[in-house]
C-alpha atoms as a PDB file:
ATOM      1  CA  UNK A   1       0.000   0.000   0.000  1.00  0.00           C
ATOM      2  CA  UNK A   2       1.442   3.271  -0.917  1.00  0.00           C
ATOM      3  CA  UNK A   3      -0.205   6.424   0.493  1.00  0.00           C
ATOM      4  CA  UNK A   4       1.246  10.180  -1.704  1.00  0.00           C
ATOM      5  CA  UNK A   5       1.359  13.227   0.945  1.00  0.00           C
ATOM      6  CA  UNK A   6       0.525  16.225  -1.336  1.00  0.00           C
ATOM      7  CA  UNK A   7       0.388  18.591   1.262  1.00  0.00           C
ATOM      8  CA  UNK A   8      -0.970  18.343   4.928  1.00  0.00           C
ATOM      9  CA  UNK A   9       1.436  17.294   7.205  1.00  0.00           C
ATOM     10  CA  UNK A  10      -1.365  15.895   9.795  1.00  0.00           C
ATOM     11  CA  UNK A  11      -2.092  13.131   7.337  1.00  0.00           C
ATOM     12  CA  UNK A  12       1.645  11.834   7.439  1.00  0.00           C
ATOM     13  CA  UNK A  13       1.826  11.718  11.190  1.00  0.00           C
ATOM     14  CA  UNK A  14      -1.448   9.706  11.302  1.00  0.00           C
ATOM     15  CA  UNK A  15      -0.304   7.077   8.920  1.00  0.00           C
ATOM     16  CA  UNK A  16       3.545   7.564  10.596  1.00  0.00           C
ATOM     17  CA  UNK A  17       1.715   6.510  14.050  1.00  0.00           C
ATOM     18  CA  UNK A  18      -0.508   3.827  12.235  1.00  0.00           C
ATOM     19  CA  UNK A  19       2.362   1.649  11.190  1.00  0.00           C
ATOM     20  CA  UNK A  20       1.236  -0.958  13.625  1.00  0.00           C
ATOM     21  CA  UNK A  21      -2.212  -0.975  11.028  1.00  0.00           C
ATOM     22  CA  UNK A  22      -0.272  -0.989   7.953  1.00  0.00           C
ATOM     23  CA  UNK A  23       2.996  -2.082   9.123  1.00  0.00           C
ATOM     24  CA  UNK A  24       4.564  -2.218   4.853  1.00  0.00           C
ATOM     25  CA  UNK A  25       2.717   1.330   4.013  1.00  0.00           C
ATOM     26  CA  UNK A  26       5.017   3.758   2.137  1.00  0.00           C
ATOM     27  CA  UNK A  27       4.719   7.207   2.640  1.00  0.00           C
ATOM     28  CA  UNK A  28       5.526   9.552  -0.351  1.00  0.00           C
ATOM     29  CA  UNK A  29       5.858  13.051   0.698  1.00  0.00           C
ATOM     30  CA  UNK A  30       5.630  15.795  -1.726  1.00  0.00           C
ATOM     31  CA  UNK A  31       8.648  17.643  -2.163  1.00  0.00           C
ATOM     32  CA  UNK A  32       8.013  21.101  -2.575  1.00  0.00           C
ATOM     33  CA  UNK A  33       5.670  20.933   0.145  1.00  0.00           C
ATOM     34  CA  UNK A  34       8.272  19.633   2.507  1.00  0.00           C
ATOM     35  CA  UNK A  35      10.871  22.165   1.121  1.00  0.00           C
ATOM     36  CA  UNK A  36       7.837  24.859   1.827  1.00  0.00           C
ATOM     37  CA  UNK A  37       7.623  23.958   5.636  1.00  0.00           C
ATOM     38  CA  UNK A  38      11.340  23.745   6.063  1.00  0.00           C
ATOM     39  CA  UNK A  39      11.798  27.267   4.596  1.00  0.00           C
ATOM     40  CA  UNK A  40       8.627  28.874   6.495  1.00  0.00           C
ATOM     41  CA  UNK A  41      10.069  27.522   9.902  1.00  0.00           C
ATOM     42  CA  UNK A  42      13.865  28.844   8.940  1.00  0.00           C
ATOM     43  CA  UNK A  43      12.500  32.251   8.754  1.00  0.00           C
ATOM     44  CA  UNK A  44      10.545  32.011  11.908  1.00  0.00           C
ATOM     45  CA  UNK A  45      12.858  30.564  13.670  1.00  0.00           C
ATOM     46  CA  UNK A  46      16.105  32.415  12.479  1.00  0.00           C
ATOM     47  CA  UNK A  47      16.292  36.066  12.366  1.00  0.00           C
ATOM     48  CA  UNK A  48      19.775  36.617  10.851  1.00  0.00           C
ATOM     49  CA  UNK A  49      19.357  36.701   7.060  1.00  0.00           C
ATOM     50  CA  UNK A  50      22.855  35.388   6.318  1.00  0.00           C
ATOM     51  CA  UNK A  51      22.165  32.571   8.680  1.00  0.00           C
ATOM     52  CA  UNK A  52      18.965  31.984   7.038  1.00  0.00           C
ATOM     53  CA  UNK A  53      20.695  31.821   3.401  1.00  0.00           C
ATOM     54  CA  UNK A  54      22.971  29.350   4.182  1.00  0.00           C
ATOM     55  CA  UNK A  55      20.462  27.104   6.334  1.00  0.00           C
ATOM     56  CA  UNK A  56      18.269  26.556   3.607  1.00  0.00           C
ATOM     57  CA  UNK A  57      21.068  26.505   0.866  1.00  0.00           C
ATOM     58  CA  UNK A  58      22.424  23.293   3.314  1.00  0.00           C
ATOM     59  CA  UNK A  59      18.246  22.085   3.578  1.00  0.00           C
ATOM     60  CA  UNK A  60      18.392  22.080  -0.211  1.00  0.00           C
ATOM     61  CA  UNK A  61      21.728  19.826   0.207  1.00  0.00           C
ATOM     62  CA  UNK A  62      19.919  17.373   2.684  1.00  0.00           C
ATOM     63  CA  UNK A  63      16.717  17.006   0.575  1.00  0.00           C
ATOM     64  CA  UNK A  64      18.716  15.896  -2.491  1.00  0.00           C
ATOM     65  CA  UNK A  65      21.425  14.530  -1.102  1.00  0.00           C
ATOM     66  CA  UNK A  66      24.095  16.434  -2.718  1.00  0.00           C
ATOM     67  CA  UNK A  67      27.254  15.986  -1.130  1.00  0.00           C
ATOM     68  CA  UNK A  68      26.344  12.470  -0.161  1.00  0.00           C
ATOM     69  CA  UNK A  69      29.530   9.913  -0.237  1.00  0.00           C
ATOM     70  CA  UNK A  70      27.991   6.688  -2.085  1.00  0.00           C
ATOM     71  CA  UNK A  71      29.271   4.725   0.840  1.00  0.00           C
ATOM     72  CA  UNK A  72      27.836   6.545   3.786  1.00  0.00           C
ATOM     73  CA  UNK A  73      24.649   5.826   5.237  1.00  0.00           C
ATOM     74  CA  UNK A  74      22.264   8.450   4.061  1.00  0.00           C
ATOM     75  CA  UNK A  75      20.688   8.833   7.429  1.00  0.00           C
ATOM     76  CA  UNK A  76      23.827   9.013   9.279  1.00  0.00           C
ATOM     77  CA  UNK A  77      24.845  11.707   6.800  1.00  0.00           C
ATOM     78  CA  UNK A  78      22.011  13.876   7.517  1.00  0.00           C
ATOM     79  CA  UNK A  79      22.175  13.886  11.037  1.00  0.00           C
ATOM     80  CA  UNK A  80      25.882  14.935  10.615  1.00  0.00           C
ATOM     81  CA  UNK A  81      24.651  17.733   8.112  1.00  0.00           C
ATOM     82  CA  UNK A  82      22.381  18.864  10.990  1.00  0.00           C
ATOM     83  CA  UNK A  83      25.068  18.645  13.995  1.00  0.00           C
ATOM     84  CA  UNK A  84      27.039  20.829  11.700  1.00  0.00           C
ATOM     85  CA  UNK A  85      24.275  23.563  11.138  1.00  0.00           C
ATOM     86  CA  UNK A  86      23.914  22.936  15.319  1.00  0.00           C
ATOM     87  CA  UNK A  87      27.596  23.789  15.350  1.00  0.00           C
ATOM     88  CA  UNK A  88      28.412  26.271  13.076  1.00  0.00           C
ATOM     89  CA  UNK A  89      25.065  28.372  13.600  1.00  0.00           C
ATOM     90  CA  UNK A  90      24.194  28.159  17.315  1.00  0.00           C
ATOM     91  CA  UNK A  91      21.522  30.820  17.039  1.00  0.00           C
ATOM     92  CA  UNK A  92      19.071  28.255  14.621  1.00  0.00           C
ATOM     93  CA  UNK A  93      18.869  25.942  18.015  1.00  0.00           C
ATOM     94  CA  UNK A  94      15.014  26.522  17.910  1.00  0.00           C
ATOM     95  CA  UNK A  95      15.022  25.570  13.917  1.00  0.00           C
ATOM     96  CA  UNK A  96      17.419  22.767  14.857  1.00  0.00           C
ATOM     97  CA  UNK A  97      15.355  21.604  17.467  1.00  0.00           C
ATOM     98  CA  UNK A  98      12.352  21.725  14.838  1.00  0.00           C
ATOM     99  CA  UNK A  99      13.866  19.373  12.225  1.00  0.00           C
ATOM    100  CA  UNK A 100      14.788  16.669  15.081  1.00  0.00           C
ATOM    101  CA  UNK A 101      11.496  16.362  16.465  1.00  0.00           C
ATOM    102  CA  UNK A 102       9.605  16.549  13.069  1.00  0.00           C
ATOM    103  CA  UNK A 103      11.979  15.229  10.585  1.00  0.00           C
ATOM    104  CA  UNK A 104      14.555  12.590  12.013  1.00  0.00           C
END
């Protein structure tokens, strides 16, 4: 069973939290959608518009996995990718905080 995402982000957390129902579902998540909250909660979250620039230049990074070695766990890689943003921009530890809870 495949379920496609298109937009609301309360329908992916009830089928994440039904997995026990549909324990082989996939979950397709529309891109630009996903890009969309990303980018509304960076400039919520992150007053600095330099900081903001390179967040979402490193988002766009993450969501296609530019950068990616072929022989590194993609999951692994984003967290690092993350950590670093956590490092090198301190101030983004509410969007930080944000993409752990929602998106990892």
């Amino acid at each position: 069973m495949v379920f496609n995402i298109s937009c609301y982000f309360c329908y992916f957390l009830f089928l994440f939290r039904s997995r026990n129902v549909w324990p082989d579902v996939q979950i397709l998540l529309c891109l630009w959608h996903v890009r969309k909250a990303w980018a509304e909660n960076v400039v919520r979250k992150i007053i600095n518009p330099q900081e903001r620039s390179n967040i979402l230049s490193t988002l766009g990074r993450i969501m296609y996995s530019w950068g990616c070695p072929i022989d590194v766990d993609l999951i692994f890689w984003v967290e690092q990718e993350i950590e670093m943003l956590a490092t090198k921009f301190p101030n983004a530890w509410l969007f930080i905080q944000y993409f752990k809870k929602h998106w990892l």
